[in-house]
C-alpha atoms as a PDB file:
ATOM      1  CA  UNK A   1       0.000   0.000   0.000  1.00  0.00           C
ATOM      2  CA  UNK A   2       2.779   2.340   1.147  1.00  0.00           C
ATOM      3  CA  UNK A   3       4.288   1.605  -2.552  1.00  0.00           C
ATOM      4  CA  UNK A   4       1.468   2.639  -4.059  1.00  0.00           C
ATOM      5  CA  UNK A   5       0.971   6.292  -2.290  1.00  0.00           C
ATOM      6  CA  UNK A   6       4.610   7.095  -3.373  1.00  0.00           C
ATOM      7  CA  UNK A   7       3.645   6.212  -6.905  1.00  0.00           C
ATOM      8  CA  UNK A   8       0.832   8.098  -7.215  1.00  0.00           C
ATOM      9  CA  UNK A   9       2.186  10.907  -4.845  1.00  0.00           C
ATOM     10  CA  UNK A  10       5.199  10.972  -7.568  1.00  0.00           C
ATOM     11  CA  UNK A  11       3.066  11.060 -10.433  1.00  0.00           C
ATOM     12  CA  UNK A  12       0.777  14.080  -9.073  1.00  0.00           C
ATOM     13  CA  UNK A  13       4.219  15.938  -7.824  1.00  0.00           C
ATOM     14  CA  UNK A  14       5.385  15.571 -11.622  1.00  0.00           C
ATOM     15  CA  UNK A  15       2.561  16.422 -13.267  1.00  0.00           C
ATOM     16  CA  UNK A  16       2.155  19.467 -11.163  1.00  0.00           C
ATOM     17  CA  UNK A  17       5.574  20.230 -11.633  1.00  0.00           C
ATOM     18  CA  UNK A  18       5.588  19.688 -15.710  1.00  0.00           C
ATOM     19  CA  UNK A  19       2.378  22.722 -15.501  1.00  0.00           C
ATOM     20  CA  UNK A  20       4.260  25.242 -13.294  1.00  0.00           C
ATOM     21  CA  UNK A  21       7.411  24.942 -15.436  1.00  0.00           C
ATOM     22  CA  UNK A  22       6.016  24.953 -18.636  1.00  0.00           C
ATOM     23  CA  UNK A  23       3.174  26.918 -17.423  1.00  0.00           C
ATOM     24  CA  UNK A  24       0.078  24.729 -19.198  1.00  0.00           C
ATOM     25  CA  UNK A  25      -3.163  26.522 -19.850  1.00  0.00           C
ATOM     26  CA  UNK A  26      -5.917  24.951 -17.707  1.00  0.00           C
ATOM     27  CA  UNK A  27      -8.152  24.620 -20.924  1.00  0.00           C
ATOM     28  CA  UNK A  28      -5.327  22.002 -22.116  1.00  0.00           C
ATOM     29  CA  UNK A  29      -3.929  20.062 -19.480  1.00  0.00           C
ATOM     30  CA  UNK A  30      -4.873  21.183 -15.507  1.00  0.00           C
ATOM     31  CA  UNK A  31      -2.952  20.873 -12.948  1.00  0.00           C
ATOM     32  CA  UNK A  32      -3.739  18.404  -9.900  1.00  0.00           C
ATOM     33  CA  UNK A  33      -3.805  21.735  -7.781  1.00  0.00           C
ATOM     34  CA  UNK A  34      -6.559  23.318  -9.997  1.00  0.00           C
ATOM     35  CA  UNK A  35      -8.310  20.104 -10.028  1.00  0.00           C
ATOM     36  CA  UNK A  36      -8.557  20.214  -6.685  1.00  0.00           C
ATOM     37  CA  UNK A  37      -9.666  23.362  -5.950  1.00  0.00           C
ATOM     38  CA  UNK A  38     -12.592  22.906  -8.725  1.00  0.00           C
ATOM     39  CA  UNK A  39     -13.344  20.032  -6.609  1.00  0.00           C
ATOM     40  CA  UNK A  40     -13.926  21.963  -3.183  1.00  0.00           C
ATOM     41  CA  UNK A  41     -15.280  24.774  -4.708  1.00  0.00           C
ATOM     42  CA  UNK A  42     -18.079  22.960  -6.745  1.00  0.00           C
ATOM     43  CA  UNK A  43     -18.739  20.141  -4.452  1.00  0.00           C
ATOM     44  CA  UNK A  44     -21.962  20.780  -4.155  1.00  0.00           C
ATOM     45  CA  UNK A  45     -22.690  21.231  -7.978  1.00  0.00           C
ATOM     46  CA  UNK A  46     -20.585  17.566  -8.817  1.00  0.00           C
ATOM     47  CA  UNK A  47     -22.103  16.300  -5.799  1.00  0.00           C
ATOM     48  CA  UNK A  48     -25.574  16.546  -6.872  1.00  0.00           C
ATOM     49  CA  UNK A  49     -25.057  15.210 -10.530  1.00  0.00           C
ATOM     50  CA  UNK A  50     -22.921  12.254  -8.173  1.00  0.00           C
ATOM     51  CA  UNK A  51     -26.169  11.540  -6.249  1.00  0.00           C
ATOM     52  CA  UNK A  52     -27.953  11.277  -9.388  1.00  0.00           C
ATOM     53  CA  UNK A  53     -25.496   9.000 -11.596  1.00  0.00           C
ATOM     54  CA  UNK A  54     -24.935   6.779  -8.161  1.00  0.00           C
ATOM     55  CA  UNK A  55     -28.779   6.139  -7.536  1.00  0.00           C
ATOM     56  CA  UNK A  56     -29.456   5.458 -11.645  1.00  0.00           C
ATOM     57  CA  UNK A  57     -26.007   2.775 -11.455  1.00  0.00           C
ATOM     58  CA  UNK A  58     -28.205   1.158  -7.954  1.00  0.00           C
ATOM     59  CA  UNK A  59     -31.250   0.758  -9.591  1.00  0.00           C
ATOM     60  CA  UNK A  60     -29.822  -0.278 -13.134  1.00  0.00           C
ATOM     61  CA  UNK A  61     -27.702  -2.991 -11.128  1.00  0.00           C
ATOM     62  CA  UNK A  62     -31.212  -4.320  -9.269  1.00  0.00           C
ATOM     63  CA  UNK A  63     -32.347  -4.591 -12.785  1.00  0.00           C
ATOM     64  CA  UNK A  64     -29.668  -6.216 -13.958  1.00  0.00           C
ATOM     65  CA  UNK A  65     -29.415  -9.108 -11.316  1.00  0.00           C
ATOM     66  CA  UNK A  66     -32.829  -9.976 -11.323  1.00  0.00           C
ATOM     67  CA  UNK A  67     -32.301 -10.111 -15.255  1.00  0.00           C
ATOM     68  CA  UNK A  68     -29.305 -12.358 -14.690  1.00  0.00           C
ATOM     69  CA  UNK A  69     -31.157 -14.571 -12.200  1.00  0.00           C
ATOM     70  CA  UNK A  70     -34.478 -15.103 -14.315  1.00  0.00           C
ATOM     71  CA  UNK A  71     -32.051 -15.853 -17.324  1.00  0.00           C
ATOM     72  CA  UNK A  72     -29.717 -18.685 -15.674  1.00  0.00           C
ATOM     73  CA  UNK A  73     -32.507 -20.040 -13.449  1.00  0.00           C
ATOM     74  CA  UNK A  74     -34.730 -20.563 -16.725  1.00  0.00           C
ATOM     75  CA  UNK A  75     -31.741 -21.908 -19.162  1.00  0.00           C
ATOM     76  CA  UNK A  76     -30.779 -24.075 -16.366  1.00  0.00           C
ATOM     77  CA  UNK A  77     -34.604 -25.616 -15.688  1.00  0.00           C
ATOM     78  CA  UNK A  78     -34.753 -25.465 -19.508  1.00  0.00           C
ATOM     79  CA  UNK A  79     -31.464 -26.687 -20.618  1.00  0.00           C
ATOM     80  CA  UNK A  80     -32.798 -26.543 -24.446  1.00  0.00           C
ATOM     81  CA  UNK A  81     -33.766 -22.836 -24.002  1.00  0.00           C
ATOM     82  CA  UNK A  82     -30.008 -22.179 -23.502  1.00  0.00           C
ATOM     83  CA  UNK A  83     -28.681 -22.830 -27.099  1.00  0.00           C
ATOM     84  CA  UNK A  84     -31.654 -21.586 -28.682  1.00  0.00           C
ATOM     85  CA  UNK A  85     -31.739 -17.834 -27.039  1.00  0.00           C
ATOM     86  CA  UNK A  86     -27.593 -17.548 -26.455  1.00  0.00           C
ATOM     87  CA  UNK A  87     -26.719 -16.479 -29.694  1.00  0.00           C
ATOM     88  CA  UNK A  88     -29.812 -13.791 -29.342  1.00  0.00           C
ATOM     89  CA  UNK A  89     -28.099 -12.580 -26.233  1.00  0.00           C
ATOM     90  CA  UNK A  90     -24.472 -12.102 -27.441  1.00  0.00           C
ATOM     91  CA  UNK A  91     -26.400 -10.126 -30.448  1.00  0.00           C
ATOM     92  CA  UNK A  92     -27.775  -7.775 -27.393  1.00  0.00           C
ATOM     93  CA  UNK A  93     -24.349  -7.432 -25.748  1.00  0.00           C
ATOM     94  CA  UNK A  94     -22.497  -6.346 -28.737  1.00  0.00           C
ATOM     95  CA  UNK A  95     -24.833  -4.186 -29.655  1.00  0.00           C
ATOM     96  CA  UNK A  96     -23.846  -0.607 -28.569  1.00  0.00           C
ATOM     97  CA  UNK A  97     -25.789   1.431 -26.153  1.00  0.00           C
ATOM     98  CA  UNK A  98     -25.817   4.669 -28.326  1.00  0.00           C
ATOM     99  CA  UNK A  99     -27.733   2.426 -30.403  1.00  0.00           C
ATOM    100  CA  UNK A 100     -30.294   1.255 -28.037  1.00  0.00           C
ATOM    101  CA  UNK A 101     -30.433   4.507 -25.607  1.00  0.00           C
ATOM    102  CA  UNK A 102     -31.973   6.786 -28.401  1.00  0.00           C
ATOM    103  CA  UNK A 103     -35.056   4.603 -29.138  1.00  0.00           C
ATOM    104  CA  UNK A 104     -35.672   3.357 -25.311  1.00  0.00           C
ATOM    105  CA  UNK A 105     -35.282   7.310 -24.431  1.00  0.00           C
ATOM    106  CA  UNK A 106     -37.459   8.428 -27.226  1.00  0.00           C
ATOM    107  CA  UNK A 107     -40.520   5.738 -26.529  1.00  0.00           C
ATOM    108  CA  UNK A 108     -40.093   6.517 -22.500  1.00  0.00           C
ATOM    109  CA  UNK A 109     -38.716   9.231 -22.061  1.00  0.00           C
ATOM    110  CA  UNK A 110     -35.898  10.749 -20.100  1.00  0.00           C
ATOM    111  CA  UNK A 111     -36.518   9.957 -16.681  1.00  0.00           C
ATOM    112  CA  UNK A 112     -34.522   7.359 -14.634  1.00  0.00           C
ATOM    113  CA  UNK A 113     -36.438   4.525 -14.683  1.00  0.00           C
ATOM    114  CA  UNK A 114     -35.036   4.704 -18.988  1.00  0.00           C
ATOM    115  CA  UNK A 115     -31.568   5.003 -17.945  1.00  0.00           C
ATOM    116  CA  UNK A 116     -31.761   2.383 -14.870  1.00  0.00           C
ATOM    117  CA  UNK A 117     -33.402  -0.254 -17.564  1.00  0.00           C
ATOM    118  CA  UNK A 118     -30.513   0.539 -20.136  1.00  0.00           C
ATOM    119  CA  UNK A 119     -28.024   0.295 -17.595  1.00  0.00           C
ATOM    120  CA  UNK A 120     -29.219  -3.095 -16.190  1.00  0.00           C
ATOM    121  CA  UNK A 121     -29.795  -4.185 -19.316  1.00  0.00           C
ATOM    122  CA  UNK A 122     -25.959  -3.570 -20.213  1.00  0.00           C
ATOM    123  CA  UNK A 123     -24.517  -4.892 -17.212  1.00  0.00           C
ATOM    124  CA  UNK A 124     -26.670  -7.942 -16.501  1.00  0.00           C
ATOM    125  CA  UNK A 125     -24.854 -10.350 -19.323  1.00  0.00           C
ATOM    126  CA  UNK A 126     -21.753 -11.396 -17.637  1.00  0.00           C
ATOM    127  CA  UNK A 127     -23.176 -12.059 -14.447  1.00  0.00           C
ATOM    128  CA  UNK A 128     -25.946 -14.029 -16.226  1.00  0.00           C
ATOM    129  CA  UNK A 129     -23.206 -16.199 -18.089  1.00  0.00           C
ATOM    130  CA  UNK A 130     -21.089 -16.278 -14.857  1.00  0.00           C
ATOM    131  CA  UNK A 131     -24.332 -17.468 -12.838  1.00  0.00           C
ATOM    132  CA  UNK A 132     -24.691 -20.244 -15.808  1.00  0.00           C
ATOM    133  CA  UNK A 133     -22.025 -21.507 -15.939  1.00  0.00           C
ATOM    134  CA  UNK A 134     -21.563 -21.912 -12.179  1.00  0.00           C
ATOM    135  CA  UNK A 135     -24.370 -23.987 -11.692  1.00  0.00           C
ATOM    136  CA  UNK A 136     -22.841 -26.659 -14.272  1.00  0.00           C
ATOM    137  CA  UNK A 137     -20.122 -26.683 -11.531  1.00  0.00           C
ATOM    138  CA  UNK A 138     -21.431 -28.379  -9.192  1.00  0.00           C
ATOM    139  CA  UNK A 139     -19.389 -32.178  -8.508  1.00  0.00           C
ATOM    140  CA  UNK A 140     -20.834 -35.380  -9.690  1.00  0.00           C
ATOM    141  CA  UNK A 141     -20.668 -36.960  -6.585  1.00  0.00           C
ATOM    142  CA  UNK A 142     -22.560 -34.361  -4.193  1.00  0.00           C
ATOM    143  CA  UNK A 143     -25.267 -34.589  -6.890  1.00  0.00           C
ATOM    144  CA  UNK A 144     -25.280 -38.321  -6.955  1.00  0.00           C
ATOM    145  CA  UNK A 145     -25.575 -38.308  -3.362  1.00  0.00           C
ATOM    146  CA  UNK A 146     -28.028 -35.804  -2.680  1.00  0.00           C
ATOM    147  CA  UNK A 147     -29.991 -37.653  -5.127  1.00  0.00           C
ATOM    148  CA  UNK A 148     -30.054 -40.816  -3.202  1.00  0.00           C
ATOM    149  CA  UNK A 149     -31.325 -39.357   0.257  1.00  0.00           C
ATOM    150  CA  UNK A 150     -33.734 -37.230  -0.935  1.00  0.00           C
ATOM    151  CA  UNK A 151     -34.342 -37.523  -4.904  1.00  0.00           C
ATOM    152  CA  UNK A 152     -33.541 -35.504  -7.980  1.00  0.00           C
ATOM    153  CA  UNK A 153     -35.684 -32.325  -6.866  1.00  0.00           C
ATOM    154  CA  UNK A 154     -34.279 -29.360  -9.334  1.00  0.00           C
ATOM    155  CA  UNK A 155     -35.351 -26.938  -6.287  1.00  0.00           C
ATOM    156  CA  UNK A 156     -33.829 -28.555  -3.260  1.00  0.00           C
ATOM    157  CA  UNK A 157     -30.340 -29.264  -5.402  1.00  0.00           C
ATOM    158  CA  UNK A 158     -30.407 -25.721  -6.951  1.00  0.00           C
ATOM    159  CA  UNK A 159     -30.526 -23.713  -3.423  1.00  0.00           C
ATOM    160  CA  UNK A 160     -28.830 -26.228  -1.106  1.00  0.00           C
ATOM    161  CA  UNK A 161     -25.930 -27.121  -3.108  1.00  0.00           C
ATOM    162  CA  UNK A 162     -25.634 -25.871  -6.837  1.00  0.00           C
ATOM    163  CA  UNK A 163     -26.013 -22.404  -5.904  1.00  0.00           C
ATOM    164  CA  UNK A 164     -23.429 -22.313  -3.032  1.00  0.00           C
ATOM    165  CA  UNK A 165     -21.402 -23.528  -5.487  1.00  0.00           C
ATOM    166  CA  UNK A 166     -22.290 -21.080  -8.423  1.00  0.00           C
ATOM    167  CA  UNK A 167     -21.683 -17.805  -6.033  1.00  0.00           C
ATOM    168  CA  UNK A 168     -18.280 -17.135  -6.618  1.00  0.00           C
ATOM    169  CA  UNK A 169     -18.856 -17.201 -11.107  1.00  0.00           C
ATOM    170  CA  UNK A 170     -21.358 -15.235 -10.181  1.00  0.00           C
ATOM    171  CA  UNK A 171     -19.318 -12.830  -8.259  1.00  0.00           C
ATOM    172  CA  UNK A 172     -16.947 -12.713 -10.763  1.00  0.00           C
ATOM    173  CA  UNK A 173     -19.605 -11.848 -13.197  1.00  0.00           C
ATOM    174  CA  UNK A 174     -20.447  -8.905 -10.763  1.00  0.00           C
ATOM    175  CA  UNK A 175     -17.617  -7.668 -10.470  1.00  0.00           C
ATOM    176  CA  UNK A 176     -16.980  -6.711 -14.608  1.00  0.00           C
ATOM    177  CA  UNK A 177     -20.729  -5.456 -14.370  1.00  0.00           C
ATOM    178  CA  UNK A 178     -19.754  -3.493 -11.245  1.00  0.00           C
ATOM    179  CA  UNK A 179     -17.090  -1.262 -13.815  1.00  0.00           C
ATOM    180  CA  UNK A 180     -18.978  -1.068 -16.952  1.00  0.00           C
ATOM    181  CA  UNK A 181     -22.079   0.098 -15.119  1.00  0.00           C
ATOM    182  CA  UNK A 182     -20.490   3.747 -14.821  1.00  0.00           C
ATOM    183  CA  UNK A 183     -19.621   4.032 -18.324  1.00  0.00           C
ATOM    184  CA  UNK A 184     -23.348   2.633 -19.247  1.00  0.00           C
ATOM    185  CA  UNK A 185     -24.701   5.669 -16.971  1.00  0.00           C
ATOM    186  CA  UNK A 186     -22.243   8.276 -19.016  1.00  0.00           C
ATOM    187  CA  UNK A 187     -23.600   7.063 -22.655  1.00  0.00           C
ATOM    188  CA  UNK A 188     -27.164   7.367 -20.986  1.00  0.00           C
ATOM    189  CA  UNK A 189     -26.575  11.375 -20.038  1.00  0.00           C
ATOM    190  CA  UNK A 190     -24.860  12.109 -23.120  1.00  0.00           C
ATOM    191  CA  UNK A 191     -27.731  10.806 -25.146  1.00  0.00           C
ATOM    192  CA  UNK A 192     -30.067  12.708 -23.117  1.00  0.00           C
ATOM    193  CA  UNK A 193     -30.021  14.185 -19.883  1.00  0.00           C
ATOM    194  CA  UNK A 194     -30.295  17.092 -17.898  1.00  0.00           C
ATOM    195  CA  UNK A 195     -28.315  15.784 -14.566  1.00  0.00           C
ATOM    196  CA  UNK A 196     -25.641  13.545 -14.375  1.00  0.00           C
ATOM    197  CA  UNK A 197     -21.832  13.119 -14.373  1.00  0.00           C
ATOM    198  CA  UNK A 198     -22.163  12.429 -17.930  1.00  0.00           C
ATOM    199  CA  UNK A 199     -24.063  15.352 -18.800  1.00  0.00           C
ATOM    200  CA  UNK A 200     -21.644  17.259 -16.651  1.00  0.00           C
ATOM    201  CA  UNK A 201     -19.161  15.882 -19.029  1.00  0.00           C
ATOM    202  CA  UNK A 202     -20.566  16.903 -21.741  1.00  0.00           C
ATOM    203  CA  UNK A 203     -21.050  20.721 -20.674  1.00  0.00           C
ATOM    204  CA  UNK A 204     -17.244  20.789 -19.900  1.00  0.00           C
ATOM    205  CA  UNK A 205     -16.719  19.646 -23.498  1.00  0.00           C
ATOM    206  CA  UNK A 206     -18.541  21.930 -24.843  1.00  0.00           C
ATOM    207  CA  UNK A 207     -17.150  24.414 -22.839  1.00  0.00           C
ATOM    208  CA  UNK A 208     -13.294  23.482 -22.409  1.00  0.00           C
ATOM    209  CA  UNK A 209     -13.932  23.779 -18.977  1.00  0.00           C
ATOM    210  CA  UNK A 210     -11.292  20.885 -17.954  1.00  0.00           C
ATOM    211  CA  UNK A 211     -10.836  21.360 -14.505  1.00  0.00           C
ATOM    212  CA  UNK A 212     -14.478  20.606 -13.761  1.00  0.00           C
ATOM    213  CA  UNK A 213     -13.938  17.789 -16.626  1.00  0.00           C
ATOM    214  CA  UNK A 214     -11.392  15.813 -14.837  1.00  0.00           C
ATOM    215  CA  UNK A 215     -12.764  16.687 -11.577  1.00  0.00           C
ATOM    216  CA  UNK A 216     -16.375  14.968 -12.756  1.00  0.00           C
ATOM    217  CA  UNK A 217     -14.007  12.349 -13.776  1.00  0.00           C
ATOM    218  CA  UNK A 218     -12.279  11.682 -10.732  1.00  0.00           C
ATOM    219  CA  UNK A 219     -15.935  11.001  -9.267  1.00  0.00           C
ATOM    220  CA  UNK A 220     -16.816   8.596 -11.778  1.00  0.00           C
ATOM    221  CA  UNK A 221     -13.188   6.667 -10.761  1.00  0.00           C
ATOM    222  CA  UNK A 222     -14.481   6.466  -7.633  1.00  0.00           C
ATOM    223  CA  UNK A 223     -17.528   5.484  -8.377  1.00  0.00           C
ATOM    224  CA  UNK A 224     -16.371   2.794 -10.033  1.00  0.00           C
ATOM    225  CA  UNK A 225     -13.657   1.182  -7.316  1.00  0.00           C
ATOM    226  CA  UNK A 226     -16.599   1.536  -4.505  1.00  0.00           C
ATOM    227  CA  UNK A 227     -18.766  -0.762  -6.753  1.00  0.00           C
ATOM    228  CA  UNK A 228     -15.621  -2.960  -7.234  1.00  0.00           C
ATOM    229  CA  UNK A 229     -14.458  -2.951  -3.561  1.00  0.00           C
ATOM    230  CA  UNK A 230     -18.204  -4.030  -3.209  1.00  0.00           C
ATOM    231  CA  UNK A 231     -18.417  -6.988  -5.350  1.00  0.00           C
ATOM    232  CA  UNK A 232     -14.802  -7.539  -3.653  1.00  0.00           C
ATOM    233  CA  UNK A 233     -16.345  -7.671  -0.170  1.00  0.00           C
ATOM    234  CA  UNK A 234     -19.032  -9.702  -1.307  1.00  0.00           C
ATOM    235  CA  UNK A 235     -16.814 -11.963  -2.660  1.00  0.00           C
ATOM    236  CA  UNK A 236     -15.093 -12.776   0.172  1.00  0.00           C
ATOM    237  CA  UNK A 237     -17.719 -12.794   3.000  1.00  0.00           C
ATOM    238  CA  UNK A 238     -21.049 -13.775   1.752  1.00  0.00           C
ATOM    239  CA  UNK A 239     -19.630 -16.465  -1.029  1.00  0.00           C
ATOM    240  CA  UNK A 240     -17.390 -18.343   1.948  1.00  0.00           C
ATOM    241  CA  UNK A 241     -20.094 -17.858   4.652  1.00  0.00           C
ATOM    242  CA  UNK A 242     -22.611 -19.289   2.505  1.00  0.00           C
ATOM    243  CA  UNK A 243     -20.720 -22.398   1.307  1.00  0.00           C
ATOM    244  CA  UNK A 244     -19.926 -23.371   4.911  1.00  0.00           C
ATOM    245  CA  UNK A 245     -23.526 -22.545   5.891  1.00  0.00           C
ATOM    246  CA  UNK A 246     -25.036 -25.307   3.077  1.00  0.00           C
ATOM    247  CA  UNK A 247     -22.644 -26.875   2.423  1.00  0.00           C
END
């Protein structure tokens, strides 16, 4: 840890440095000093359009579980629906979100219900594939022998032992739609918005104003390691507590 404050303490000392001495216009590169005082002195202007990015990534993430679940609980009850609707799916994830955010926006509107939809919508895939694929994982011979003292019940296998055992793909799926949430929220402002770090974004743009750019984009940063360190914590607390609960 203390390696990693003297490397970013380093690089903020030389990039400061590099705009005194060459003396950088803030409209083309700021300095970490004017980035910070843009900070303190707009809090409450970035911390608004925060509060309003943060509660669109929550509910977009809700969406996007419960997505995830129906989807792996029904391919893995329906192990035929899984190979017919996949290919369907990968279509949706590659599609972009500039190309889905104009029409959803237009037909709904611009409120955050839109944007939470979009958002859960773009997220949900890996932790749908990660929460498939874990509950292939489970070992033969737990199965076999859960099957012998009580029957093959799909229900009583899937919550006692398969899913236990599918938590931690799961997880992992969480954790890459923990990241790309944020950037889903920024394509939804910059389509259309009127609040947002994304819209703030795109005022700075239009304005050169790149203090209040980088300082919107510091916030996002963060944004997006506290939804990591969540699906970190998760990880490593629920996932182990779990397994030695059912298991």
């Amino acid at each position: 840890m203390s390696k990693k404050i003297l490397f970013f303490g380093s690089f903020l000392f030389v990039w400061q440095g590099a705009c005194d001495i060459f003396h950088v216009p803030a409209y083309s590169v700021p300095s970490p000093w004017t980035i910070l005082v843009t900070l303190v002195s707009k809090r409450n202007y970035l911390l608004f359009h925060f509060s309003i990015s943060f509660i669109e990534i929550v509910y977009g993430l809700f969406i996007g579980v419960a997505l995830a679940l129906i989807t792996a609980l029904t391919f893995d009850r329906v192990r035929s629906l899984e190979s017919l609707l996949m290919p369907y799916l990968i279509m949706l994830k590659n599609l972009p979100i500039f190309v889905l955010a104009p029409l959803l926006l237009l037909w709904c509107g611009h409120g955050i219900g839109p944007k939470a939809f979009l958002i859960g919508l773009s997220s949900y895939f890996p932790m749908a594939v990660g929460l498939s694929d874990g509950l292939k994982q489970c070992p033969r011979d737990i199965m076999d022998f859960l099957t012998t003292l009580h029957g093959r019940s799909w229900s009583r296998t899937l919550f006692w032992v398969r899913f236990p055992f599918a938590l931690p793909s799961f997880i992992t799926g969480c954790r890459l739609a923990f990241i790309h949430a944020p950037l889903s929220v920024i394509a939804c402002d910059w389509i259309g918005a009127s609040s947002g770090l994304g819209y703030v974004l795109m005022l700075c743009y239009g304005r050169l104003d790149l203090p209040l750019m980088f300082a919107a984009l510091i916030l996002l940063v963060m944004m997006s390691v506290l939804f990591y360190s969540m699906a970190r914590r998760l990880d490593t607390s629920v996932t182990n507590k779990l397994k030695l609960r059912y298991l």
